[in-house]
N, C-alpha and C. Protein backbone atom coordinates (compact mmCIF):
# COMPACT_ATOMS: atom_id res chain seq x y z
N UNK A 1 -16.45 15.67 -1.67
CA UNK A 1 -15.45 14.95 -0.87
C UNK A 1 -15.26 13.56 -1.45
N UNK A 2 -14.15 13.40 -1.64
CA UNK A 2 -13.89 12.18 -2.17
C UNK A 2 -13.13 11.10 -0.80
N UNK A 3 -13.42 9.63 -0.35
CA UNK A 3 -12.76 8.61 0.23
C UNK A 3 -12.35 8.08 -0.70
N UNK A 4 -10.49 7.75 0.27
CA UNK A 4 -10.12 6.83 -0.36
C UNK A 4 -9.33 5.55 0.52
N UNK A 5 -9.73 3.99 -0.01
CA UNK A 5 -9.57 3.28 0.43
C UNK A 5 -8.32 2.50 0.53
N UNK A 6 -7.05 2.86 1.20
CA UNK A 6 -6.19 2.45 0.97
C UNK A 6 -5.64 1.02 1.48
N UNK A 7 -5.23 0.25 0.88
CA UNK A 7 -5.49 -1.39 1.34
C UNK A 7 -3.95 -1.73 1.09
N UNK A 8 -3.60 -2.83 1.72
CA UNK A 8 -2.24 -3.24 1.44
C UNK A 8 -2.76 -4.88 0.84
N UNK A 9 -2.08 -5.22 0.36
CA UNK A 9 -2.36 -6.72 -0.72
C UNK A 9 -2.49 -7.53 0.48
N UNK A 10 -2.49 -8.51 0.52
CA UNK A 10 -2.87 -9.83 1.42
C UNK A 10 -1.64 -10.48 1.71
N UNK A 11 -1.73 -11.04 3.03
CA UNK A 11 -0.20 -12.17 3.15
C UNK A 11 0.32 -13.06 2.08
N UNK A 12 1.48 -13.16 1.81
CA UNK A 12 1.66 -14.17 1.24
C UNK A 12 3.01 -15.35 2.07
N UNK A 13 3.08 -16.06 1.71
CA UNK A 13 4.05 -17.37 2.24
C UNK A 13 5.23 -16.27 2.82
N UNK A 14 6.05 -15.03 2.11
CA UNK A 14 7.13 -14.53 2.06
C UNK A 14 6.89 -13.40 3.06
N UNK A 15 5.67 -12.77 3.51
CA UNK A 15 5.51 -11.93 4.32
C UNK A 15 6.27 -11.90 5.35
N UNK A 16 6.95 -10.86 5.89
CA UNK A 16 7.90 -10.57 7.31
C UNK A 16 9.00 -11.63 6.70
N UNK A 17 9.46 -12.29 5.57
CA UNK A 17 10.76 -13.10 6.18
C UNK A 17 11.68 -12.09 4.50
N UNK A 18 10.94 -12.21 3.68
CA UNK A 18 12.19 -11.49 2.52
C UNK A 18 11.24 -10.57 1.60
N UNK A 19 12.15 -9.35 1.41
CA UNK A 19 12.31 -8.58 0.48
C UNK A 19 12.05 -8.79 -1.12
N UNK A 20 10.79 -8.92 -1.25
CA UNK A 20 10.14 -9.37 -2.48
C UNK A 20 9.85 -8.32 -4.09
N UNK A 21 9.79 -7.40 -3.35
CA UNK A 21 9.67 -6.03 -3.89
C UNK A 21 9.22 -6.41 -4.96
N UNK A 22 9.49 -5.50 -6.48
CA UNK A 22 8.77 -5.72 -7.83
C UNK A 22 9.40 -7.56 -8.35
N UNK A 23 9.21 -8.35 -7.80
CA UNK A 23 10.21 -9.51 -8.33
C UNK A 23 9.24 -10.46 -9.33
N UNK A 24 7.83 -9.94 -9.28
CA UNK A 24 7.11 -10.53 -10.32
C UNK A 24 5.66 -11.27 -9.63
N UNK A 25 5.87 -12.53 -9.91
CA UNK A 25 4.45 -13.25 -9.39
C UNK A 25 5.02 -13.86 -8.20
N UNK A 26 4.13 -13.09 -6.74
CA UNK A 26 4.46 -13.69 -5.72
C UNK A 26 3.21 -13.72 -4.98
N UNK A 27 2.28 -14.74 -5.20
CA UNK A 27 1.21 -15.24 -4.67
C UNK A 27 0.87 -14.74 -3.62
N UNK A 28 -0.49 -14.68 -3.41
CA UNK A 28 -1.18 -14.86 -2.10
C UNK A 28 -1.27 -15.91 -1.31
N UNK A 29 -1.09 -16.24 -0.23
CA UNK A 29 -1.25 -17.53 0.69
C UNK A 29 -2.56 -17.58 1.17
N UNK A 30 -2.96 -18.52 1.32
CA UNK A 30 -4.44 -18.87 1.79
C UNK A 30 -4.92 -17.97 2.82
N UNK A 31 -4.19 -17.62 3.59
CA UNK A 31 -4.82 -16.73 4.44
C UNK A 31 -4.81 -15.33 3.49
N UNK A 32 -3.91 -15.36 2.81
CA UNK A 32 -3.87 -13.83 1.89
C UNK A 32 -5.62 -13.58 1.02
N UNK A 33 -5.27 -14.98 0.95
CA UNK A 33 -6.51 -15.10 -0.11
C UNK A 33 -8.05 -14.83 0.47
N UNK A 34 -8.19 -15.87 1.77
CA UNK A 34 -8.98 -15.42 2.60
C UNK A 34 -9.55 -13.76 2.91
N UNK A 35 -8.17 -12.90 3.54
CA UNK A 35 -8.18 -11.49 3.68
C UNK A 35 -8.87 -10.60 2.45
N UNK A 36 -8.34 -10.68 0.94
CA UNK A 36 -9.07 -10.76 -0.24
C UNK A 36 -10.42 -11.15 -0.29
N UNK A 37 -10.68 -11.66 -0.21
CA UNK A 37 -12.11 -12.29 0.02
C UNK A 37 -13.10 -11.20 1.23
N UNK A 38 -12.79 -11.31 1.92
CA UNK A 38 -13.56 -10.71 3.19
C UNK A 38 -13.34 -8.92 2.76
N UNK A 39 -12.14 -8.72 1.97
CA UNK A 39 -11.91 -7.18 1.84
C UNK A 39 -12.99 -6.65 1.10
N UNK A 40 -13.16 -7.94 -0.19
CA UNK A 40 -14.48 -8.00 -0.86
C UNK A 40 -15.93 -7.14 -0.24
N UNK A 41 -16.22 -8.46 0.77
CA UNK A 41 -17.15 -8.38 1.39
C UNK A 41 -17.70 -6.97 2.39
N UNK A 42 -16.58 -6.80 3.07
CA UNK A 42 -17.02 -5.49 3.97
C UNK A 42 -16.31 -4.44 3.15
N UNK A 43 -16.21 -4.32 1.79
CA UNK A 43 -16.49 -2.84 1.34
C UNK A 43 -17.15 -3.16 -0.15
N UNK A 44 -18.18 -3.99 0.19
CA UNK A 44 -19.03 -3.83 -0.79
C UNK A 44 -20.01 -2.77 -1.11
N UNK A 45 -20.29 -2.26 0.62
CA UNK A 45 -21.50 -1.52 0.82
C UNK A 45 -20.99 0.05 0.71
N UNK A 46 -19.83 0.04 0.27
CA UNK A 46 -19.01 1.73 0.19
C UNK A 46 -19.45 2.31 -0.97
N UNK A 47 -20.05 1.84 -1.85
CA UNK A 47 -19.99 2.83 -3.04
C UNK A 47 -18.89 3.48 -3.52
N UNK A 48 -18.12 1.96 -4.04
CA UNK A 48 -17.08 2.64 -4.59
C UNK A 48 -16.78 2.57 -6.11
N UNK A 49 -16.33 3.69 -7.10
CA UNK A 49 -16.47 3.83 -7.94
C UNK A 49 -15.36 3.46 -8.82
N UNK A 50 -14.59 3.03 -8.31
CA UNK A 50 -13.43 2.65 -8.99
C UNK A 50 -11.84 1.66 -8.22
N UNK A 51 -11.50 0.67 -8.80
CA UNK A 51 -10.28 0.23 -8.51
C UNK A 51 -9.02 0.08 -8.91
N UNK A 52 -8.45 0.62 -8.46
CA UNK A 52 -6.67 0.41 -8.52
C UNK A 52 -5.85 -0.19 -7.51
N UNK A 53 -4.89 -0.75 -9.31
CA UNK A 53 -3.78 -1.93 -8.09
C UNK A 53 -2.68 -1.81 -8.35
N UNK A 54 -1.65 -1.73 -7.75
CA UNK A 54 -0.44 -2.14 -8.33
C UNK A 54 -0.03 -2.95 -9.44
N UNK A 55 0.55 -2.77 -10.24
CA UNK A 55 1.04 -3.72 -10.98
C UNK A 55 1.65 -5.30 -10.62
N UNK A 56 1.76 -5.68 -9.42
CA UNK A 56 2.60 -6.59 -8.90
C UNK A 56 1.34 -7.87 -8.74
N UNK A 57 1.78 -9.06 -8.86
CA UNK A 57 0.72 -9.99 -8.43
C UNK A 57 -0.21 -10.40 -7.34
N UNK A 58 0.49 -9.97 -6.32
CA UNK A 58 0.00 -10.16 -4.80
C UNK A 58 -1.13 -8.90 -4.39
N UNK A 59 -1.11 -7.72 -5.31
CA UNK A 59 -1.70 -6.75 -5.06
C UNK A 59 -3.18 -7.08 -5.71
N UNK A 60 -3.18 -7.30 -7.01
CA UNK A 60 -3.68 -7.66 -8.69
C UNK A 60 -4.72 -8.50 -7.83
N UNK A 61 -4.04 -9.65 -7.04
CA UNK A 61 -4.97 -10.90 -6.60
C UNK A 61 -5.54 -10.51 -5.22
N UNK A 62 -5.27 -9.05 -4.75
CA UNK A 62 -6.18 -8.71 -3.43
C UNK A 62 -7.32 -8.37 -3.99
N UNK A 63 -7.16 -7.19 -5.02
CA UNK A 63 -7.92 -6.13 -5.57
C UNK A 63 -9.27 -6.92 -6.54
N UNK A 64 -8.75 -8.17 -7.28
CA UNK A 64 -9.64 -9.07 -7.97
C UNK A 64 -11.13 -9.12 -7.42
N UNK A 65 -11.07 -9.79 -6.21
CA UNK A 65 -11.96 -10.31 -4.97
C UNK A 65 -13.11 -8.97 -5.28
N UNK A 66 -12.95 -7.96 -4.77
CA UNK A 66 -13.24 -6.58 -5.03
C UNK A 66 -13.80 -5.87 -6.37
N UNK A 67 -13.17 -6.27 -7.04
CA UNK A 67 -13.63 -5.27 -8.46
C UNK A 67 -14.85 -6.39 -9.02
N UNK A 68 -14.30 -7.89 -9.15
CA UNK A 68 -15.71 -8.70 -9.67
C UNK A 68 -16.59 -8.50 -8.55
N UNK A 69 -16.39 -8.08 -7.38
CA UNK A 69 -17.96 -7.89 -6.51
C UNK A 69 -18.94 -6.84 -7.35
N UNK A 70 -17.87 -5.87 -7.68
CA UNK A 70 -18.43 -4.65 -7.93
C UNK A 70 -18.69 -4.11 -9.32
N UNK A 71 -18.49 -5.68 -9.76
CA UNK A 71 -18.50 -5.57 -11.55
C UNK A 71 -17.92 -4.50 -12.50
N UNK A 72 -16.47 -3.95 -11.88
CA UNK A 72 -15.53 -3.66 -12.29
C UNK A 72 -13.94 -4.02 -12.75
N UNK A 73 -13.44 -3.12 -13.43
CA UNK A 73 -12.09 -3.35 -14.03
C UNK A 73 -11.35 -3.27 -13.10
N UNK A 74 -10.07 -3.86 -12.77
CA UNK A 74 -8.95 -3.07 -12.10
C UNK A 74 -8.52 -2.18 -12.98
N UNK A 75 -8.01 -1.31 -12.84
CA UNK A 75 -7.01 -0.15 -13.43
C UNK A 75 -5.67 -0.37 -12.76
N UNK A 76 -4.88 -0.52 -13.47
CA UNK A 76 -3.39 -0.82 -12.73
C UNK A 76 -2.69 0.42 -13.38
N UNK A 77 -1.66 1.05 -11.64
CA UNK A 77 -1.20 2.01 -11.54
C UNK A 77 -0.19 1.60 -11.43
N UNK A 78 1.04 2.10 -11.72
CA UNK A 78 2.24 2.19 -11.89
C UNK A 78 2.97 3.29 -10.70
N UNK A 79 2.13 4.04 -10.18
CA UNK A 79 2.44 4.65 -8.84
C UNK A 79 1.89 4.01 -7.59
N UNK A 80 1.16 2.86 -7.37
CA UNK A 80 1.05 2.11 -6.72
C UNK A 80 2.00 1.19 -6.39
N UNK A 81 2.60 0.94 -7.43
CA UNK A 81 3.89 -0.13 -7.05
C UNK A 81 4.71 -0.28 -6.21
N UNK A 82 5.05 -1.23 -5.76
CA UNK A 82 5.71 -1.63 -4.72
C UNK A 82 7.30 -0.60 -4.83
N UNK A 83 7.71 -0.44 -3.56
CA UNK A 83 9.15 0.55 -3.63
C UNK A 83 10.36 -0.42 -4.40
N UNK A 84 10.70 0.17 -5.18
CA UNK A 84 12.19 0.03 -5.94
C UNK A 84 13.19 -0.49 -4.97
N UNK A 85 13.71 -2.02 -4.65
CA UNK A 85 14.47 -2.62 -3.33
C UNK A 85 15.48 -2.48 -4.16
N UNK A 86 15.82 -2.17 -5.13
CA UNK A 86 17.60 -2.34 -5.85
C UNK A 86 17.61 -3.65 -5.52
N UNK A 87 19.16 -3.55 -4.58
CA UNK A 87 20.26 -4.84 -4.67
C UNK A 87 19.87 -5.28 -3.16
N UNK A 88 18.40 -4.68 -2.43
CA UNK A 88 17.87 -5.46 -1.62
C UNK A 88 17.01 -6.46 -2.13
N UNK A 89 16.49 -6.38 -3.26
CA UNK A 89 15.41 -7.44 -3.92
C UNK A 89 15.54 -9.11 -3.99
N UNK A 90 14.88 -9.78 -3.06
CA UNK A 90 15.40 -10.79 -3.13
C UNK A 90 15.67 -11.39 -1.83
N UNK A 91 16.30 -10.11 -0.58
CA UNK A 91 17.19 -10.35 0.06
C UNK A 91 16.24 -11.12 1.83
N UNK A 92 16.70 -11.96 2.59
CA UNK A 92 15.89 -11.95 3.74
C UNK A 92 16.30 -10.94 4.56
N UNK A 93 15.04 -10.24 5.40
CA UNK A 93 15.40 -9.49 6.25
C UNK A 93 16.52 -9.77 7.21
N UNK A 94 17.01 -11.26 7.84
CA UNK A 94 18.13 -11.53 8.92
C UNK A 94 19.16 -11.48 7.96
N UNK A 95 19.12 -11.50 6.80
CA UNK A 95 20.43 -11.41 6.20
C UNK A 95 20.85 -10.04 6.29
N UNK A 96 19.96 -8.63 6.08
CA UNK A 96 19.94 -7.42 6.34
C UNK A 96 20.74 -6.91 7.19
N UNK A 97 20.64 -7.46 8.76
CA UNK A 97 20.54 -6.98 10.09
C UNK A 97 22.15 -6.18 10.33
N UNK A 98 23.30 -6.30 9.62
CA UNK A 98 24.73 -5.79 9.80
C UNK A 98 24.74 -5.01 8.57
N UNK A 99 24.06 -4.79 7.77
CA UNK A 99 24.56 -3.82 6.82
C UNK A 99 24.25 -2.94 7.18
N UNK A 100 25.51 -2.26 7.14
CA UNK A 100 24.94 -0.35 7.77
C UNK A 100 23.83 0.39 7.35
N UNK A 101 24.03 -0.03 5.71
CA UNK A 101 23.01 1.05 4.61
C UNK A 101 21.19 0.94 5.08
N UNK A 102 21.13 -0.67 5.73
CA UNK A 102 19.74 -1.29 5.59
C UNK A 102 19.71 -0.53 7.57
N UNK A 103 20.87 -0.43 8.22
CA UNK A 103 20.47 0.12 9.35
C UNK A 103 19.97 1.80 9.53
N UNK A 104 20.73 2.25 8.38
CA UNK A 104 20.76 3.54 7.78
C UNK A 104 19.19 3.83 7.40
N UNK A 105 18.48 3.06 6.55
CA UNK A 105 17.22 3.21 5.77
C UNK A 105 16.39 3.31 6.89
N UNK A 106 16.12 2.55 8.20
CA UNK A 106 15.12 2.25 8.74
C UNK A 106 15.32 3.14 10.19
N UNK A 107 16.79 4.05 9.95
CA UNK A 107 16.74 4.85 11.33
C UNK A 107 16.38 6.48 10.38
N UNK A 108 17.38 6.59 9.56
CA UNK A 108 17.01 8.10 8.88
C UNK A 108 15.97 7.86 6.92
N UNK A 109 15.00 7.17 7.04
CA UNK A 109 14.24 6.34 6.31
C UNK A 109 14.23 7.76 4.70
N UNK A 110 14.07 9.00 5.41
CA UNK A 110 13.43 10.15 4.23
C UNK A 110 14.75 10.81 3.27
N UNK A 111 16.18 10.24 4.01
CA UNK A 111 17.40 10.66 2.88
C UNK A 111 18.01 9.62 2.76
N UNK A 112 17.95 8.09 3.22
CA UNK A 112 18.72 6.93 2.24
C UNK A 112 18.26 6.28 1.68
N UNK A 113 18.88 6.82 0.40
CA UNK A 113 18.43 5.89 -1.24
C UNK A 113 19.01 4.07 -0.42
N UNK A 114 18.15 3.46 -1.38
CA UNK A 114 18.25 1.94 -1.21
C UNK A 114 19.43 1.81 -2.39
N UNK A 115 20.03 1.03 -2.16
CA UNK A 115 21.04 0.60 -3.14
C UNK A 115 20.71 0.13 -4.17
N UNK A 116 20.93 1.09 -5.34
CA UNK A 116 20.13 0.52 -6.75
C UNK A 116 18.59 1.03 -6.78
N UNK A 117 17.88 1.61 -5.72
CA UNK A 117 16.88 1.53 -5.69
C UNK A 117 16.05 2.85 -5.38
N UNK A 118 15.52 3.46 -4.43
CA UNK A 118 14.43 4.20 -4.74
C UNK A 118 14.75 4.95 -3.15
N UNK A 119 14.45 6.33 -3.33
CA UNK A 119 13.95 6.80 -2.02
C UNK A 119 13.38 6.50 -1.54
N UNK A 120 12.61 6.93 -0.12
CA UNK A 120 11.26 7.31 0.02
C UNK A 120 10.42 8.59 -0.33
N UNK A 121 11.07 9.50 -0.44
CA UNK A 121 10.63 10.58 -0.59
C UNK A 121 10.04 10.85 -2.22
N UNK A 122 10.94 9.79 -3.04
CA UNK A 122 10.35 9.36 -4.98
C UNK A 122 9.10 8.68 -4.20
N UNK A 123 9.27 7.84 -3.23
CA UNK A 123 7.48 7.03 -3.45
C UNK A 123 6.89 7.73 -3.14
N UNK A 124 7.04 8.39 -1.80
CA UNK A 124 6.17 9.78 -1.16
C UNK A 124 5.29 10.18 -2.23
N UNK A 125 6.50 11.35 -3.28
CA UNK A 125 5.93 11.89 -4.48
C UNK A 125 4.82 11.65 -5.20
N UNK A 126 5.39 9.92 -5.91
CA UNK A 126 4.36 9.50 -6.52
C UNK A 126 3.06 9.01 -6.58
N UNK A 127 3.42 8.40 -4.85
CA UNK A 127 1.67 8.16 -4.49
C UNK A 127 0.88 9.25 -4.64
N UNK A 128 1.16 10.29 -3.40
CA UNK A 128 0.12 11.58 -3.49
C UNK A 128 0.09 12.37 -4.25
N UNK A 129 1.10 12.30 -5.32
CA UNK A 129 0.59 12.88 -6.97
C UNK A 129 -0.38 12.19 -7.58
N UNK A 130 -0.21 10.72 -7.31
CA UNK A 130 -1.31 10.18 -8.35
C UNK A 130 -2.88 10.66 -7.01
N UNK A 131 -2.96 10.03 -6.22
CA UNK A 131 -3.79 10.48 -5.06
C UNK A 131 -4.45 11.48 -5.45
N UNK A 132 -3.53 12.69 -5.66
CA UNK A 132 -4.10 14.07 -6.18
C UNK A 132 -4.73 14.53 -6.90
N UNK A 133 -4.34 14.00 -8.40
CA UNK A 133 -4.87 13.41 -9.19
C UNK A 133 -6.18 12.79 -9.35
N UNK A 134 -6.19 11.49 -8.56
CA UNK A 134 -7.41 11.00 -8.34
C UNK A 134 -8.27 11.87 -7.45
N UNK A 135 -8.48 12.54 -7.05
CA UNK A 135 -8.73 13.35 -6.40
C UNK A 135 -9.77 14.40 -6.92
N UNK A 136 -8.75 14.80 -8.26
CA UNK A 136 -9.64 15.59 -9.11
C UNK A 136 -10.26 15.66 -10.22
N UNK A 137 -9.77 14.13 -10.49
CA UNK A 137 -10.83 13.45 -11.51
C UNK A 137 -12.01 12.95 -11.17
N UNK A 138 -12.33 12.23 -9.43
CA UNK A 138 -13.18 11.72 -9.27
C UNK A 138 -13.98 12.74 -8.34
N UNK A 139 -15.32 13.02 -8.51
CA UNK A 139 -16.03 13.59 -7.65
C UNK A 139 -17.27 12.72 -7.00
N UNK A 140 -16.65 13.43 -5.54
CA UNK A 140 -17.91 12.70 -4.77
C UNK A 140 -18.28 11.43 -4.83
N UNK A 141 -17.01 10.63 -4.27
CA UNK A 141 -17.52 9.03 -4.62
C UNK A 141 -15.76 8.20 -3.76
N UNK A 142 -15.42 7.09 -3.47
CA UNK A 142 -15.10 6.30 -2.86
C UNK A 142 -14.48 5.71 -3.56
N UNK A 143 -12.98 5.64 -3.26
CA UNK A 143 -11.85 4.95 -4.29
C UNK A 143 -11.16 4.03 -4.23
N UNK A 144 -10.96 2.91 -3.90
CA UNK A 144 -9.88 1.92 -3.65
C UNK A 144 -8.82 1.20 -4.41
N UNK A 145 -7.42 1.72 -3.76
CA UNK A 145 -6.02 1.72 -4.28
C UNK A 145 -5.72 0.83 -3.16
N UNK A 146 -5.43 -0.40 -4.33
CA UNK A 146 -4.76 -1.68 -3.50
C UNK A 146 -3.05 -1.23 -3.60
N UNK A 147 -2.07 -1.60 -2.61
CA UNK A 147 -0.98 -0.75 -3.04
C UNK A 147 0.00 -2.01 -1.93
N UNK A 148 1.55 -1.60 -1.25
CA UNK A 148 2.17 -2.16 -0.46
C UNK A 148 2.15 -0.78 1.18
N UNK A 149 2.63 -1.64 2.14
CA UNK A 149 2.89 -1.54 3.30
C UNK A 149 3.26 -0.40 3.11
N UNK A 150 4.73 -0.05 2.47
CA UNK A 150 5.14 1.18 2.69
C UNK A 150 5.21 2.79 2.03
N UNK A 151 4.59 1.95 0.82
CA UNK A 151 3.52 3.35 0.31
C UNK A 151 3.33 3.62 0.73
N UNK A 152 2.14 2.95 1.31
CA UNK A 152 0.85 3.19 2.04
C UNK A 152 0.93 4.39 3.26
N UNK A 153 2.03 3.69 4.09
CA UNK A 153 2.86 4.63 5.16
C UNK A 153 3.49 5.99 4.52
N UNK A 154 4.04 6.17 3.30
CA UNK A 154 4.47 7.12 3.13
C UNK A 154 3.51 8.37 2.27
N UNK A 155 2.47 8.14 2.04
CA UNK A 155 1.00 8.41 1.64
C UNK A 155 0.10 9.26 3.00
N UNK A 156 0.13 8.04 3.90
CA UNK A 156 -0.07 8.45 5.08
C UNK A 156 0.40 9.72 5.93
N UNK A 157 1.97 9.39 6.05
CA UNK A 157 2.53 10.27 6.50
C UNK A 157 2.72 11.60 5.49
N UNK A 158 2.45 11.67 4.61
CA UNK A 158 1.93 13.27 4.25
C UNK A 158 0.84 14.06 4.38
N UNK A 159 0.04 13.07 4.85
CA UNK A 159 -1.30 13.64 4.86
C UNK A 159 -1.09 13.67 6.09
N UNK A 160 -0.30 13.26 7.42
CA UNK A 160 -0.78 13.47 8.96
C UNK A 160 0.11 14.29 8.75
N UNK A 161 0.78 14.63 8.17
CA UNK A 161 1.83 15.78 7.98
C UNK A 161 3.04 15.25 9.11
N UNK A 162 3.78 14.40 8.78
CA UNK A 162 4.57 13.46 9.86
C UNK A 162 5.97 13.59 8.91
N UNK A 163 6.90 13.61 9.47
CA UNK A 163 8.44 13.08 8.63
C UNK A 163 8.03 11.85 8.59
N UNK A 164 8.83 11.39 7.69
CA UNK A 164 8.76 10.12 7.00
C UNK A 164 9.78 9.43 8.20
N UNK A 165 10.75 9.91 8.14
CA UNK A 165 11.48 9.59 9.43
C UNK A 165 10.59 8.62 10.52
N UNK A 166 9.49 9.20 10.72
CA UNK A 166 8.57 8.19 11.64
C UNK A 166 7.93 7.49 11.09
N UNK A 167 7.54 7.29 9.97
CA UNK A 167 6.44 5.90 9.19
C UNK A 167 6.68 4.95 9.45
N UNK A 168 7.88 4.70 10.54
CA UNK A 168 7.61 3.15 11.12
C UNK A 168 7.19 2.94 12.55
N UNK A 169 6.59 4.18 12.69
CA UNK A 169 5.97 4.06 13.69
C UNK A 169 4.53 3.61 13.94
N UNK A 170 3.75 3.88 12.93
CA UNK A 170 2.43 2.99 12.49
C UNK A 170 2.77 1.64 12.14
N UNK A 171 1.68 0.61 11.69
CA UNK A 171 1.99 -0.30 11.42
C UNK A 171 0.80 -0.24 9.79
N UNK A 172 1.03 -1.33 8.73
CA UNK A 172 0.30 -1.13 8.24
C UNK A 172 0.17 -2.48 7.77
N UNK A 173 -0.51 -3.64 7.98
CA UNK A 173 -0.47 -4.70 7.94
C UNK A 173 -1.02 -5.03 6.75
N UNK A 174 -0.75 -6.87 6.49
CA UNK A 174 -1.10 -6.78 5.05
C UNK A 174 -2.88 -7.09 5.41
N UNK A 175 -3.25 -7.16 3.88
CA UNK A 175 -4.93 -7.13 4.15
C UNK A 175 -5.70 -5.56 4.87
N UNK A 176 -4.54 -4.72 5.18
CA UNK A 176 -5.66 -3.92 6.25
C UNK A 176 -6.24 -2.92 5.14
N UNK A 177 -6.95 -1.98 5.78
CA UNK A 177 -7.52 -0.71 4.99
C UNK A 177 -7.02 0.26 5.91
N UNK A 178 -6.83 1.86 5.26
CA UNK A 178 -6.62 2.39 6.11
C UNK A 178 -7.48 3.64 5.11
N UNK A 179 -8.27 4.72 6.10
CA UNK A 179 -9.12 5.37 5.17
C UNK A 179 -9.09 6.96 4.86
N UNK A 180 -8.41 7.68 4.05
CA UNK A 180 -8.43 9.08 3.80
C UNK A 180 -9.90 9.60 3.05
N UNK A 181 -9.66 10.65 3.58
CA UNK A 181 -11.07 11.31 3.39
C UNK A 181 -10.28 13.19 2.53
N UNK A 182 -10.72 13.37 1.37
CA UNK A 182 -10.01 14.82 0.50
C UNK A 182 -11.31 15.69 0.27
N UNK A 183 -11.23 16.71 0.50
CA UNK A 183 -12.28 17.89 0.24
C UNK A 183 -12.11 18.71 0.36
N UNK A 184 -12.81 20.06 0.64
CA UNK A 184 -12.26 21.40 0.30
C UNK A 184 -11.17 21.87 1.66
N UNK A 185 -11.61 21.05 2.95
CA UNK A 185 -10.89 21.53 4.44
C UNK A 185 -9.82 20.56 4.35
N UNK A 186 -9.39 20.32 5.11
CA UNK A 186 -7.93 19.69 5.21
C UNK A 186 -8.37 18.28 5.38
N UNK A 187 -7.00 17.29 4.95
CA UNK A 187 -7.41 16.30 4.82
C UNK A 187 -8.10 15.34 6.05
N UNK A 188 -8.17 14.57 5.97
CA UNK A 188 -8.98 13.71 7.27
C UNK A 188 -8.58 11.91 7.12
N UNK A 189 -8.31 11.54 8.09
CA UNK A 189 -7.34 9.92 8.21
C UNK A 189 -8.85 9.87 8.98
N UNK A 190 -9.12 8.74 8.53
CA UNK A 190 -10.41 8.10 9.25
C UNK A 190 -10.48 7.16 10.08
N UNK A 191 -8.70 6.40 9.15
CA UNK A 191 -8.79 5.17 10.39
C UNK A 191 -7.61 4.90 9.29
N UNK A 192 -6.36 4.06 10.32
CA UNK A 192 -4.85 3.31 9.88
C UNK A 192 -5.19 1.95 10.46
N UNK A 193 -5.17 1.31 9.19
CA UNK A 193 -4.25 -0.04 9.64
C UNK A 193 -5.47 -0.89 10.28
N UNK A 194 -6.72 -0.80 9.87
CA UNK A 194 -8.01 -1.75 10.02
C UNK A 194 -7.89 -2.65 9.51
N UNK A 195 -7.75 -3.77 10.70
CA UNK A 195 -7.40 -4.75 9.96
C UNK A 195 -8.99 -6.43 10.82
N UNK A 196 -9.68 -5.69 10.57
CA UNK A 196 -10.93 -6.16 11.12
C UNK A 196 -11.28 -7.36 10.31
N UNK A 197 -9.96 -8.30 9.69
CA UNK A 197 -9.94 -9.44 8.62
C UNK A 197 -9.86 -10.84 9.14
N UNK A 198 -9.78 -11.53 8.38
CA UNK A 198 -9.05 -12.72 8.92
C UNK A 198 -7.95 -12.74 9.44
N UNK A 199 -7.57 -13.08 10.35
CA UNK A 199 -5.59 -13.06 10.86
C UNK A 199 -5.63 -14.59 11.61
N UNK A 200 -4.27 -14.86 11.75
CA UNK A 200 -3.71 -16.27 12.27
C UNK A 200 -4.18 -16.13 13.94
């Protein structure tokens, strides 16, 4: 049986106000940093054998905290990455609020492409392919994939076996863990959206 530790990156300054998506280096905020730190700490004692991060900076600088505890590499995944925002990238969420397409995404979430940008059902794919993957490379041991919010959710929701349609019905905050468990019986959610961290 393999765990795996699924974490969302840490707050940063831009959290809840804009659409940051792959846009490059977008820091952690002190409290982000904090959350990092402590994520460190209470999964030191997991025995975990390996880390992966997104390619994106905010992820890179959760996952850091973590891998030097554990005197490991990050491995950066490219199916971890944050969802493809197109010609949302950039954008603040109140600027959002009248465009049909962005009202479109967040009521029927699993058939509208983002403009310029990405399904959900492409991220779906790619997480729990790579997941799968990891899965059957690693035996018997504890994995942590630093990743974003809505991966994370759409990762999730295949394994509770949920339409994607509802993944905004969880929450998946930044800093939290949320914990899958893979083995020969069906899968097992251990816990969403632990967020037993620092918060404001």
């Amino acid at each position: 049986m393999n765990r795996f530790f699924l974490i969302r990156h840490g707050t940063t300054e831009l959290t809840g106000i804009e659409i940051y998506g792959r846009t490059g280096k977008v820091p952690l905020s002190d409290l982000g940093s904090a959350q990092a730190s402590q994520l460190a700490r209470r999964l030191a004692a997991q025995s975990i054998i390996a880390v992966y991060s997104s390619p994106q900076e905010r992820s890179l600088a959760t996952a850091r905290p973590l891998a030097d505890h554990l005197g490991q590499q990050i491995r950066i995944a490219a199916e971890l990455d944050e969802v493809d925002f197109g010609a949302w990238t950039g954008c603040k969420f109140a600027d959002l609020h009248d465009d049909a397409r962005w009202r479109a995404f967040n009521t029927i979430r699993s058939c509208t492409r983002i403009p310029n940008g990405e399904l959900i059902l492409e991220v779906q794919a790619r997480a729990v392919r790579f997941i799968e993957a990891l899965n059957d490379e690693h035996q018997e041991g504890s994995v942590a994939l630093v990743s974003h919010g809505d991966v994370i959710r759409a990762a999730l929701s295949y394994y509770l076996g949920l339409p994607l349609d509802m993944m905004l019905r969880f929450h998946i905050d930044p800093g939290s863990i949320s914990t899958l468990d893979l083995g020969d019986a069906a899968p097992a959610i251990r816990c969403i959206n632990d967020t037993e961290l620092v918060w404001p």
